[in-house]
Protein backbone atom coordinates (compact mmCIF):
# COMPACT_ATOMS: atom_id res chain seq x y z
CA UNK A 1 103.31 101.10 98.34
CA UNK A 2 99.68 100.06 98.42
CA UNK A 3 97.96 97.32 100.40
CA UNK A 4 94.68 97.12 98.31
CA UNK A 5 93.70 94.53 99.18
CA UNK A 6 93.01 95.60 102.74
CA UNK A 7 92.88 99.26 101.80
CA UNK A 8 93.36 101.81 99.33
CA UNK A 9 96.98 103.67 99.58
CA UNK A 10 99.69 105.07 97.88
CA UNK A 11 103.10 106.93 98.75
CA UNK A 12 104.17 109.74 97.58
CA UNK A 13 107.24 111.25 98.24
CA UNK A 14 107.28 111.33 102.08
CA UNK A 15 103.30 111.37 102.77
CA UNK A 16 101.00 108.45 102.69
CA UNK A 17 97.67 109.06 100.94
CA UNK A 18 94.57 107.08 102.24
CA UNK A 19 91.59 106.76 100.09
CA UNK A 20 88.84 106.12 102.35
CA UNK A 21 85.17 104.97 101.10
CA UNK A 22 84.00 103.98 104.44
CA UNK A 23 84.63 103.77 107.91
CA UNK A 24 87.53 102.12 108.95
CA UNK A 25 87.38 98.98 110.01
CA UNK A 26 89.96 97.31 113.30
CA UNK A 27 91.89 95.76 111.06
CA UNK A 28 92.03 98.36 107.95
CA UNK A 29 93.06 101.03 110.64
CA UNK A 30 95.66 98.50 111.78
CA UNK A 31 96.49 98.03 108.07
CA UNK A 32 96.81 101.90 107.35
CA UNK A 33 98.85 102.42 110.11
CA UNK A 34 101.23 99.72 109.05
CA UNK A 35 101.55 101.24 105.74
CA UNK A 36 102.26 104.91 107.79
CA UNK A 37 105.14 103.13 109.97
CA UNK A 38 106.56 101.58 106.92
CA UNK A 39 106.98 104.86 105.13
CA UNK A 40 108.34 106.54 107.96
CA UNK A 41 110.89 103.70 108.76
CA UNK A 42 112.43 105.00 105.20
CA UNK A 43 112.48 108.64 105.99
CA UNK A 44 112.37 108.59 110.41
CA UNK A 45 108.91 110.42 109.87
CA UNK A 46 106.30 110.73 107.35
CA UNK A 47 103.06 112.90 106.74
CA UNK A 48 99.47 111.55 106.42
CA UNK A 49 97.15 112.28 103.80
CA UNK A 50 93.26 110.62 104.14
CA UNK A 51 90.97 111.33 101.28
CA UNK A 52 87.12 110.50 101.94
CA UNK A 53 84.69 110.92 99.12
CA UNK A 54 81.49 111.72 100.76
CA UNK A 55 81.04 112.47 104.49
CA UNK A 56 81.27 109.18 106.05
CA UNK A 57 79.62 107.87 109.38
CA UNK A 58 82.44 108.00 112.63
CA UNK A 59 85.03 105.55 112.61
CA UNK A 60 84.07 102.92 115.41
CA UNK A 61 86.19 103.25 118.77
CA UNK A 62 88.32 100.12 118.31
CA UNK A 63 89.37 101.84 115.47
CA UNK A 64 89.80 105.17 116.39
CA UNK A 65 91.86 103.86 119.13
CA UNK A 66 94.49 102.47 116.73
CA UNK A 67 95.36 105.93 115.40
CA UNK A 68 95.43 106.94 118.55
CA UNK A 69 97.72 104.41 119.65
CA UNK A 70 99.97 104.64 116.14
CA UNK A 71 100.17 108.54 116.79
CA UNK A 72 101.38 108.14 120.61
CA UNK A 73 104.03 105.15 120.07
CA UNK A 74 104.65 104.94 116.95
CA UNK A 75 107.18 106.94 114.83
CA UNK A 76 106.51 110.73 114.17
CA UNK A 77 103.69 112.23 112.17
CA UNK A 78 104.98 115.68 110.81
CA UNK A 79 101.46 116.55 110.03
CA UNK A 80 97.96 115.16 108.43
CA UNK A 81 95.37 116.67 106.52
CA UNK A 82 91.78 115.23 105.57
CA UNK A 83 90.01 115.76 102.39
CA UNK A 84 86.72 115.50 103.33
CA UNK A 85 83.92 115.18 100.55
CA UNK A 86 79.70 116.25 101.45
CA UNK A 87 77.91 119.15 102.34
CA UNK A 88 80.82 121.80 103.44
CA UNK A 89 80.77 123.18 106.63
CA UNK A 90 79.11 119.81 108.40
CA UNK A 91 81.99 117.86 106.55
CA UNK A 92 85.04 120.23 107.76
CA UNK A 93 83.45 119.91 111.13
CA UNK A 94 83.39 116.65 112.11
CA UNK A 95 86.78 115.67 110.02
CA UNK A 96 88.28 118.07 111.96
CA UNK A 97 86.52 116.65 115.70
CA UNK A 98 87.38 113.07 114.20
CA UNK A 99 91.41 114.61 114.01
CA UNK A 100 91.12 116.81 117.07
CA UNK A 101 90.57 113.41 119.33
CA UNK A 102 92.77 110.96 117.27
CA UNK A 103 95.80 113.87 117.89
CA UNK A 104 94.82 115.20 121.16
CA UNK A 105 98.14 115.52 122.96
CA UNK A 106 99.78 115.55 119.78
CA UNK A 107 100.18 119.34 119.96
CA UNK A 108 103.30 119.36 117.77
CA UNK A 109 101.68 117.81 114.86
CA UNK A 110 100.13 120.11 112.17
CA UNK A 111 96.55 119.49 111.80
CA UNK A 112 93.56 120.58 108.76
CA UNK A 113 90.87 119.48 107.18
CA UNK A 114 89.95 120.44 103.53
CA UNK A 115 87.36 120.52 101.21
CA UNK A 116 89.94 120.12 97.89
CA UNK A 117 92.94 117.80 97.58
CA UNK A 118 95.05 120.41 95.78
CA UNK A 119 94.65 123.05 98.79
CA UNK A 120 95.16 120.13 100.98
CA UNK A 121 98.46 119.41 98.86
CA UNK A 122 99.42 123.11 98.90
CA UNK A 123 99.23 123.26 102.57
CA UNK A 124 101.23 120.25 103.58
CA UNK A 125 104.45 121.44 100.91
CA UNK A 126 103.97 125.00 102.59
CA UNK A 127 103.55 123.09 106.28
CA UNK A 128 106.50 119.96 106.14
CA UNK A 129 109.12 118.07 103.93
CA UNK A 130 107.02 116.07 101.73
CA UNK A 131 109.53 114.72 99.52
CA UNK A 132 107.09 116.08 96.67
CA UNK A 133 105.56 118.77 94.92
CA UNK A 134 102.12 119.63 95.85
CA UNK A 135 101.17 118.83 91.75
CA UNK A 136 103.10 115.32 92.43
CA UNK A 137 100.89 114.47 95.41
CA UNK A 138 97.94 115.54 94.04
CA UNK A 139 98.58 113.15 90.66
CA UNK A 140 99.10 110.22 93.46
CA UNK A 141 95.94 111.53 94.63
CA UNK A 142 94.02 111.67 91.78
CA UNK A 143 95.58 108.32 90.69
CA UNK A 144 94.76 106.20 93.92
CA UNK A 145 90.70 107.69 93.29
CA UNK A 146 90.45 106.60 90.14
CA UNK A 147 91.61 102.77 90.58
CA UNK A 148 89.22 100.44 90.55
CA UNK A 149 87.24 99.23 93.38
CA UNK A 150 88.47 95.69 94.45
CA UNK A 151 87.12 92.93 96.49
């Protein structure tokens, strides 16, 4: 699944991996979150994966509202991790503030934000059906980074 034109994603298993190199915009949150409910539709859920490179500026309301919106109504999120790139502490921090208000409310849903895709992969095989290995999504990982920048 990937709709690279709009944004940069790929499927793996059960878990929909986001390669972010900026912020979001309206309509590339609306298009990740389409991309989420179609992966779910095939399994009644699905887990999130977002991969940013550097530490990126906040994503603008209108599109922080969209999560929001896709994680109260739409179909179930059995958990999301970030893999957030910069200096370490200040990176984990405000990933983890940026996922604290998109899932507030969202108890239920397992929650991190790491510094390495393969401890990011290890802990959502340990945390959820993934439908893959952790070495499988890290490969989509690694393979969705690599592709050339478009557009």
């Amino acid at each position: 699944m990937s709709d690279g034109s709009i944004i940069r994603a790929v499927s793996c298993g059960r878990v929909l991996i986001v390669h972010q190199l900026h912020p979001p915009s309206f309509e590339q949150a609306k298009a990740e979150c389409s991309a989420f409910h179609r992966l779910a539709e095939q399994w009644g859920s699905a887990v999130g994966m977002t991969i940013t490179d550097k530490l990126l500026p906040v994503i603008e309301p209108d599109a922080r509202a969209v999560y929001r919106q896709s994680v109260e109504e739409g179909p179930p999120v059995d958990a999301w991790c970030g893999v957030v790139g910069g200096t370490m502490g200040m990176a984990v921090s405000i990933g983890s503030n940026i996922a604290s208000q998109i899932f507030l409310g969202r108890s239920k849903t397992p929650v991190r934000v790491f510094l390495s895709v393969p401890k990011a992969a290890a802990w959502l095989v340990e945390t959820c059906d993934t439908g893959a290995t952790a070495e499988e999504i890290v490969a989509a990982a690694m393979e969705l980074r690599s592709r050339p920048l478009t557009g």
